[in-house]
Each structure stands twice: as structure tokens, then as C-alpha cells.
N, C-alpha and C. Protein backbone atom coordinates (compact mmCIF):
# COMPACT_ATOMS: atom_id res chain seq x y z
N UNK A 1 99.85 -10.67 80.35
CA UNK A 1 99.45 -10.40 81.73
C UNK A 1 99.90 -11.57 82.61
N UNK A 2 100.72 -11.11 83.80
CA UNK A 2 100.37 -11.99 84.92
C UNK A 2 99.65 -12.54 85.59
N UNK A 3 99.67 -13.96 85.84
CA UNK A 3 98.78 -14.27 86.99
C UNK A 3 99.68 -14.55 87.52
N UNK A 4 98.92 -13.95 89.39
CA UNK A 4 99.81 -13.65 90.45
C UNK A 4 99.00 -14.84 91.33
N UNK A 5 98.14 -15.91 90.48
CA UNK A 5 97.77 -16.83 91.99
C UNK A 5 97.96 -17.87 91.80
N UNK A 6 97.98 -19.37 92.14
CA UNK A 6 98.22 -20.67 91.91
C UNK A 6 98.08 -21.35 93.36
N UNK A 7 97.77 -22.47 92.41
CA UNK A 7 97.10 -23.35 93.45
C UNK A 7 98.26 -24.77 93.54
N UNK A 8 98.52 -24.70 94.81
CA UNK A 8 99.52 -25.67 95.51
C UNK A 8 98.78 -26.99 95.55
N UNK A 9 99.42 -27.82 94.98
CA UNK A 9 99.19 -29.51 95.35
C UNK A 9 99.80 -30.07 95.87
N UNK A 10 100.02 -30.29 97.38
CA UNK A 10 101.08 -31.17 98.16
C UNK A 10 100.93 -32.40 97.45
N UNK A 11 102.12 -32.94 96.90
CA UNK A 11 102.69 -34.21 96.87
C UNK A 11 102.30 -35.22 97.95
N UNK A 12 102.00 -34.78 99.15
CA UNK A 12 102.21 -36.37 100.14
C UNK A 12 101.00 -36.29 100.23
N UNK A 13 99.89 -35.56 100.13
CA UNK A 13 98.61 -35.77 100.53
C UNK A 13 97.61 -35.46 99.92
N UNK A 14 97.65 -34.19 98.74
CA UNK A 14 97.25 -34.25 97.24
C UNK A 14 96.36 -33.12 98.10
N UNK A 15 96.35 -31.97 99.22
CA UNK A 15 95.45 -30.77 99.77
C UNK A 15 95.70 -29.88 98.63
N UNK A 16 94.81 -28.78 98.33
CA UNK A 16 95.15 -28.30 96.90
C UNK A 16 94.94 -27.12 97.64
N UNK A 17 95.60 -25.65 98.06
CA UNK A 17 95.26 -24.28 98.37
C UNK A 17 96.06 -23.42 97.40
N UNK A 18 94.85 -22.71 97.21
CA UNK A 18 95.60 -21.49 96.30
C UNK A 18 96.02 -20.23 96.83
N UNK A 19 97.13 -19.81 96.29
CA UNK A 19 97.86 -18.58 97.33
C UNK A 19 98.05 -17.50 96.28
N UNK A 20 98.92 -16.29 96.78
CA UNK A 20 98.74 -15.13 96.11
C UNK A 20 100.69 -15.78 96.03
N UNK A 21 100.84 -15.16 94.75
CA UNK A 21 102.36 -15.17 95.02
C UNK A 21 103.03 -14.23 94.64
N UNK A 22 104.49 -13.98 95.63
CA UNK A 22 105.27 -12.47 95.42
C UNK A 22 105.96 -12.43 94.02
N UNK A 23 105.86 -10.96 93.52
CA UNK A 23 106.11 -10.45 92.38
C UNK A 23 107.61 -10.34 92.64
N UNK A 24 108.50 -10.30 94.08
CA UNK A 24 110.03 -9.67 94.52
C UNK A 24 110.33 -10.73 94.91
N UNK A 25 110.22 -11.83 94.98
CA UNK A 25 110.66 -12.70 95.99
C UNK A 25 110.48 -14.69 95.75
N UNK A 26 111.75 -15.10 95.98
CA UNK A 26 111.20 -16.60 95.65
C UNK A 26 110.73 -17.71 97.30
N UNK A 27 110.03 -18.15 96.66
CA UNK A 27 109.13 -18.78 98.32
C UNK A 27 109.61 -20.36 98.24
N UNK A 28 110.85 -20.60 98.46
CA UNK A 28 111.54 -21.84 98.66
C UNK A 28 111.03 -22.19 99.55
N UNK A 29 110.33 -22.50 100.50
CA UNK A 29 109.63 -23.66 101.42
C UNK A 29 107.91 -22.89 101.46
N UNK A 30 107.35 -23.90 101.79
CA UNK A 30 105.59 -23.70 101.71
C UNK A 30 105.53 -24.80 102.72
N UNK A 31 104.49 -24.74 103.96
CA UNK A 31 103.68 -25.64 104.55
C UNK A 31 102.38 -26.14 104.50
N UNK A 32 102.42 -26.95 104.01
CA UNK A 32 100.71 -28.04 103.47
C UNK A 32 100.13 -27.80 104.85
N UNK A 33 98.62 -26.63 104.32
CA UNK A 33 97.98 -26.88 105.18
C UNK A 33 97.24 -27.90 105.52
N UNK A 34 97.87 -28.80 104.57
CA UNK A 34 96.51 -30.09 105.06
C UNK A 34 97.28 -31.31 106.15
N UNK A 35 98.48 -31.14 105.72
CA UNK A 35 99.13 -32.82 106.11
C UNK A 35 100.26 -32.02 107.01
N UNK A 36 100.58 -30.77 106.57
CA UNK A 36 101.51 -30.01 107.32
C UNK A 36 102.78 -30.06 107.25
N UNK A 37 103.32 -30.67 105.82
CA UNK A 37 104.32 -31.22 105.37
C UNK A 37 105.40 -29.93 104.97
N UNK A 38 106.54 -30.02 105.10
CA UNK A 38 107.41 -29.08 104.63
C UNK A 38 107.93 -29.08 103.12
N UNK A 39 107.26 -28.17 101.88
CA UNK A 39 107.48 -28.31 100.63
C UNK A 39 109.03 -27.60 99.93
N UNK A 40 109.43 -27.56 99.58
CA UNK A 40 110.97 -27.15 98.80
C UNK A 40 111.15 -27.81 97.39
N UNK A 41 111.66 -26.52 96.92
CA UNK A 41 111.37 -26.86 95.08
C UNK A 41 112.12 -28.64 94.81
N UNK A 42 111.64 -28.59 93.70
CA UNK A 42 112.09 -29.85 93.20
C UNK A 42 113.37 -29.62 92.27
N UNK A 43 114.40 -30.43 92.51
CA UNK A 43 115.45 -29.88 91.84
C UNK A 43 115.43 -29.36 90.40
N UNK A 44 116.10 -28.81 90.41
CA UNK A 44 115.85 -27.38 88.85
C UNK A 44 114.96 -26.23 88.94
N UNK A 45 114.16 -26.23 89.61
CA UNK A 45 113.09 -25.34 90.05
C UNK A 45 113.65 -24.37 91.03
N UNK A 46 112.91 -23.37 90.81
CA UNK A 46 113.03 -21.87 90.88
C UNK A 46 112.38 -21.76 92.63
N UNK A 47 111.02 -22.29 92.49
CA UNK A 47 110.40 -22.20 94.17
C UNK A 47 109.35 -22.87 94.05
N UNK A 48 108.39 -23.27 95.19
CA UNK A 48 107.51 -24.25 94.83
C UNK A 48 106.47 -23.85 94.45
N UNK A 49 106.43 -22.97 93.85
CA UNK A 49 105.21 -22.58 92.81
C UNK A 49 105.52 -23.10 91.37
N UNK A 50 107.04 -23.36 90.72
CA UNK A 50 106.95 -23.88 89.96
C UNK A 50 106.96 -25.05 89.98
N UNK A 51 107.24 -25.85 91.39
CA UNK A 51 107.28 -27.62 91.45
C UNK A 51 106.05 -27.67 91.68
N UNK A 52 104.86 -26.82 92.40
CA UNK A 52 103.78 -27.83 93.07
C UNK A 52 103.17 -27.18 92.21
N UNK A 53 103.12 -25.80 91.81
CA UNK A 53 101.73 -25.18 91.50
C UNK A 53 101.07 -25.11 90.19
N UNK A 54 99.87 -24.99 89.53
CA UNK A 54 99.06 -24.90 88.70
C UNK A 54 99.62 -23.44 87.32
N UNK A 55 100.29 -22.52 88.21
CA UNK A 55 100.73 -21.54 87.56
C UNK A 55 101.93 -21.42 87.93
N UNK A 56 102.98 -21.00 87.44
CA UNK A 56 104.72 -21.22 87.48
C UNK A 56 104.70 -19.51 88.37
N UNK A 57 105.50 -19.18 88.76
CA UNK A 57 105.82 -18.06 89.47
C UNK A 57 105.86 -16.70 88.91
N UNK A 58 105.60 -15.49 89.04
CA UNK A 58 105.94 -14.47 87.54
C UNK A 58 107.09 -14.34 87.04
N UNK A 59 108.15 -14.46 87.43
CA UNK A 59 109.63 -14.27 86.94
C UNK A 59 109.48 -15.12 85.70
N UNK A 60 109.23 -16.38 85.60
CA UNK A 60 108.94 -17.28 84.86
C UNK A 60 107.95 -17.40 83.90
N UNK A 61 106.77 -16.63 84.26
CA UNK A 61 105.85 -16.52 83.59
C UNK A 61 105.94 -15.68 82.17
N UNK A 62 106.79 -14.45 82.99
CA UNK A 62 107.07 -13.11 81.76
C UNK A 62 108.43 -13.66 80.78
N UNK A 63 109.27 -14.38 81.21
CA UNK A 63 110.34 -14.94 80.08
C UNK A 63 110.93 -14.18 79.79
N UNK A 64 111.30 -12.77 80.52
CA UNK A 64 112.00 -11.78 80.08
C UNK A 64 112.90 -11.83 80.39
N UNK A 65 113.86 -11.63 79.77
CA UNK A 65 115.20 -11.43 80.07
C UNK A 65 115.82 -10.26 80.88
N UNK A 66 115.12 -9.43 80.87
CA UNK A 66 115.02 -8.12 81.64
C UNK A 66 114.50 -8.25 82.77
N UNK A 67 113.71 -8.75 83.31
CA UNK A 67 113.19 -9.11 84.65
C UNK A 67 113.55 -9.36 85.01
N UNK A 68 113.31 -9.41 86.70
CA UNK A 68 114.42 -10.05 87.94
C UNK A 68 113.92 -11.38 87.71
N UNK A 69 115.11 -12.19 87.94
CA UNK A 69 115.17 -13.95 88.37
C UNK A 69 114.23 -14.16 89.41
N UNK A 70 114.03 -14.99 89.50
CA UNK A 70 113.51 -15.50 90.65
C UNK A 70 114.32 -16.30 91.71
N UNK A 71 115.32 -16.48 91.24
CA UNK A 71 116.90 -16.87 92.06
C UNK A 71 118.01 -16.41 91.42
């Protein structure tokens, strides 16, 4: 099973919000609602659910080879 939620940790200010994330789609920038900072994956990374977040993105999650990428 998927989990479709994770919780964002900005790097510059350590605000922690958890979001719903898309099953179609990769979310290359996120804005810290706390500090208001502009987030973008960390190189090698897919989107910033797999650089910041608690749970990696679903593309990633399922390991299928059959599934859409997430890029």
C-alpha cells in the first residue's frame, strides 16, 4: 500500500507540514510555510518529497518498473 502523505522539513528553518502528494505528477518546487523559502529537489532526487520528506513520493515508493516515473 501507498502512503500518499509526508511531512516536509524545510532545511533553513526545520517548519515541518504535512501534505497530500500527487499520484500523476512530480512537485519540483514546494514553499516553506514557515520561513517561506523556495524548496527544489536535492540533486539525484526525483521531487522534494523525496529530498525533504518523511515518506519518498509513490512512484518511488511502489519500485515498479511498470509504473510511471516520477520524472
Amino acid at each position: 500500500m501507498v502512503n500518499r502523505t509526508s511531512t516536509l522539513t524545510c532545511p533553513k528553518c526545520g517548519h515541518r507540514q504535512s501534505e497530500e502528494m500527487p499520484d500523476n505528477a512530480c512537485v519540483y518546487f514546494y514553499e516553506c510555510t514557515g520561513c517561506h523559502a523556495l524548496l527544489r529537489p536535492r540533486p539525484g532526487d526525483c521531487c522534494v518529497f523525496c529530498s525533504y520528506g518523511d515518506v519518498p513520493c509513490p512512484p518511488i515508493q511502489t519500485d515498479d518498473a511498470t509504473a510511471p516515473r516520477c520524472c
